[in-house]
C-alpha atoms as a PDB file:
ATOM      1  CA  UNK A   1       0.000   0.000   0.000  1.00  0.00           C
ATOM      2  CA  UNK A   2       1.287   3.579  -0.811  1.00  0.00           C
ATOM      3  CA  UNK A   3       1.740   6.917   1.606  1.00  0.00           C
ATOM      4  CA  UNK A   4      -0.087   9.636   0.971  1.00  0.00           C
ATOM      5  CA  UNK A   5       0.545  12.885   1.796  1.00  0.00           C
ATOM      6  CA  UNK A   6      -2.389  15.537   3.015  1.00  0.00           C
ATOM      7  CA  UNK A   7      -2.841  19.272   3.799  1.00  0.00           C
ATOM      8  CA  UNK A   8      -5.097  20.486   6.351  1.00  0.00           C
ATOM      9  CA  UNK A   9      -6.941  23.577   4.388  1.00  0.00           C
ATOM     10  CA  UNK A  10      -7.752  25.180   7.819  1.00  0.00           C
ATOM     11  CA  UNK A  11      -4.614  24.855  10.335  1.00  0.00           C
ATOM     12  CA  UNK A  12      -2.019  23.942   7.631  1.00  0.00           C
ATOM     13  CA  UNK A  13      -1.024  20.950   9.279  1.00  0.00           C
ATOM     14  CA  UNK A  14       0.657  18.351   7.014  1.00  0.00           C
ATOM     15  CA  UNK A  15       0.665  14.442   7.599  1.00  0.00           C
ATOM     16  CA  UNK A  16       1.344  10.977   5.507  1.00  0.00           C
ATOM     17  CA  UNK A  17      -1.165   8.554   6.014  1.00  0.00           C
ATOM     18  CA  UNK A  18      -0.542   5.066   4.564  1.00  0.00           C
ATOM     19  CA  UNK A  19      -3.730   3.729   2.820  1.00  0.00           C
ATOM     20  CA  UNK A  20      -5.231   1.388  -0.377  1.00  0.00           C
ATOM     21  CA  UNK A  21      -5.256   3.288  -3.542  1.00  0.00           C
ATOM     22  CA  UNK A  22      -8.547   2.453  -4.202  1.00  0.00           C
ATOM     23  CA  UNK A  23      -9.488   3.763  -0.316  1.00  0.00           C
ATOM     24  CA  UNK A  24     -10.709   7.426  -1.389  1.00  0.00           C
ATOM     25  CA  UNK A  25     -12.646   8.037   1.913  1.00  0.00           C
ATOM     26  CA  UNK A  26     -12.140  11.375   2.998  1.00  0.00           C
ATOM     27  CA  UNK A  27      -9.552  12.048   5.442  1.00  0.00           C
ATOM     28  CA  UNK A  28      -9.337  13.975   8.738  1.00  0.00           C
ATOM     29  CA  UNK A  29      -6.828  16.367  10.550  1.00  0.00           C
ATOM     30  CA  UNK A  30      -5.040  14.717  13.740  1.00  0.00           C
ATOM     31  CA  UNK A  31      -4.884  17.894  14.920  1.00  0.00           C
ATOM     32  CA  UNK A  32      -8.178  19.866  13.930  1.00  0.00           C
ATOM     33  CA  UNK A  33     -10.180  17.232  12.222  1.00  0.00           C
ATOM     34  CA  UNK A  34     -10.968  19.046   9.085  1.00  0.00           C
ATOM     35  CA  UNK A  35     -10.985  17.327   5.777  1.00  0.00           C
ATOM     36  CA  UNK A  36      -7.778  17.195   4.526  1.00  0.00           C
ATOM     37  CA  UNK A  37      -6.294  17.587   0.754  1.00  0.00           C
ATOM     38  CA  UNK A  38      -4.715  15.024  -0.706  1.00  0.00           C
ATOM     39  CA  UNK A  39      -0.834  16.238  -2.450  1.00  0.00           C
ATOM     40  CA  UNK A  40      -0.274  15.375  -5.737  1.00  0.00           C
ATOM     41  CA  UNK A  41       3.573  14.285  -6.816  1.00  0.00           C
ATOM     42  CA  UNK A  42       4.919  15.072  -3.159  1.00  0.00           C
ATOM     43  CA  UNK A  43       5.555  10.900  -3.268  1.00  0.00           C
ATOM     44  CA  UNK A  44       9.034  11.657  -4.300  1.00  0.00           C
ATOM     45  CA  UNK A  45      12.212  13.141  -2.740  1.00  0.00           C
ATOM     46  CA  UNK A  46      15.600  13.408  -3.967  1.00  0.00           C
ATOM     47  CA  UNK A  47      18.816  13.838  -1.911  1.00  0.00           C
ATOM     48  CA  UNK A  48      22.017  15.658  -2.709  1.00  0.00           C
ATOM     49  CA  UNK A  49      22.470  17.592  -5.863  1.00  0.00           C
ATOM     50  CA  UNK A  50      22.874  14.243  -7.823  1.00  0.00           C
ATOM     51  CA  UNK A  51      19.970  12.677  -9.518  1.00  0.00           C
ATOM     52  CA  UNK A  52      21.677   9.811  -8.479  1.00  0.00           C
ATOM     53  CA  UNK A  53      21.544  10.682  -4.739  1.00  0.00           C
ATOM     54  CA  UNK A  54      19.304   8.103  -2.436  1.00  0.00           C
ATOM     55  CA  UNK A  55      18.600   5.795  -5.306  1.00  0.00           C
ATOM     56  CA  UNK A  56      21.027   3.337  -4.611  1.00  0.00           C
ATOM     57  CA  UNK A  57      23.432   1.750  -1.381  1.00  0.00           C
ATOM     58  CA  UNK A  58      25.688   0.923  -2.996  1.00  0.00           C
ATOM     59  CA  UNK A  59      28.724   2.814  -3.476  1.00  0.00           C
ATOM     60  CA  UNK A  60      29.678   4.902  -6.498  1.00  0.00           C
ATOM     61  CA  UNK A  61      32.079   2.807  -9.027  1.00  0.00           C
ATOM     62  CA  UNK A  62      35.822   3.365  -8.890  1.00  0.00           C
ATOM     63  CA  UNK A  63      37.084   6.029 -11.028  1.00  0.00           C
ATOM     64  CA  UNK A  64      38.575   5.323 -14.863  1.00  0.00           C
ATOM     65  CA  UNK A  65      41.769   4.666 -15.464  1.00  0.00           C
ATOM     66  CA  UNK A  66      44.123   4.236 -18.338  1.00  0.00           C
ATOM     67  CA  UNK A  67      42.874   6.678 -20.871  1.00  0.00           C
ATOM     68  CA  UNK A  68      44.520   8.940 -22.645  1.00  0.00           C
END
């Protein structure tokens, strides 16, 4: 099951909530219980300055040697 995240529209508090996809009950505020909004493309966060950042453990390969 994915995370969602969620915006409360009233107090601005923001939350993940892990849920079904196909579970599209409305969802409350744990701190003021309005309905919150669902975010769109927040799923995804990169490290670093490198694409590459956070994708992978393990380490970067050894540098090139030999050319000329």
């Amino acid at each position: 099951m994915p995370t969602y995240s969620y915006v409360c529209p009233k107090c601005g508090r923001r939350f993940d909530l892990f849920h079904s996809i196909s579970d599209d009950s409305p969802k409350q505020c744990p701190a003021c219980g309005e309905t919150a909004q669902r975010q769109i493309g927040a799923g995804v966060a990169w490290n670093g300055s490198s694409s590459r950042s956070g994708l992978s453990s393990a380490p970067p390969p050894p540098p090139r040697t030999g050319f000329t």
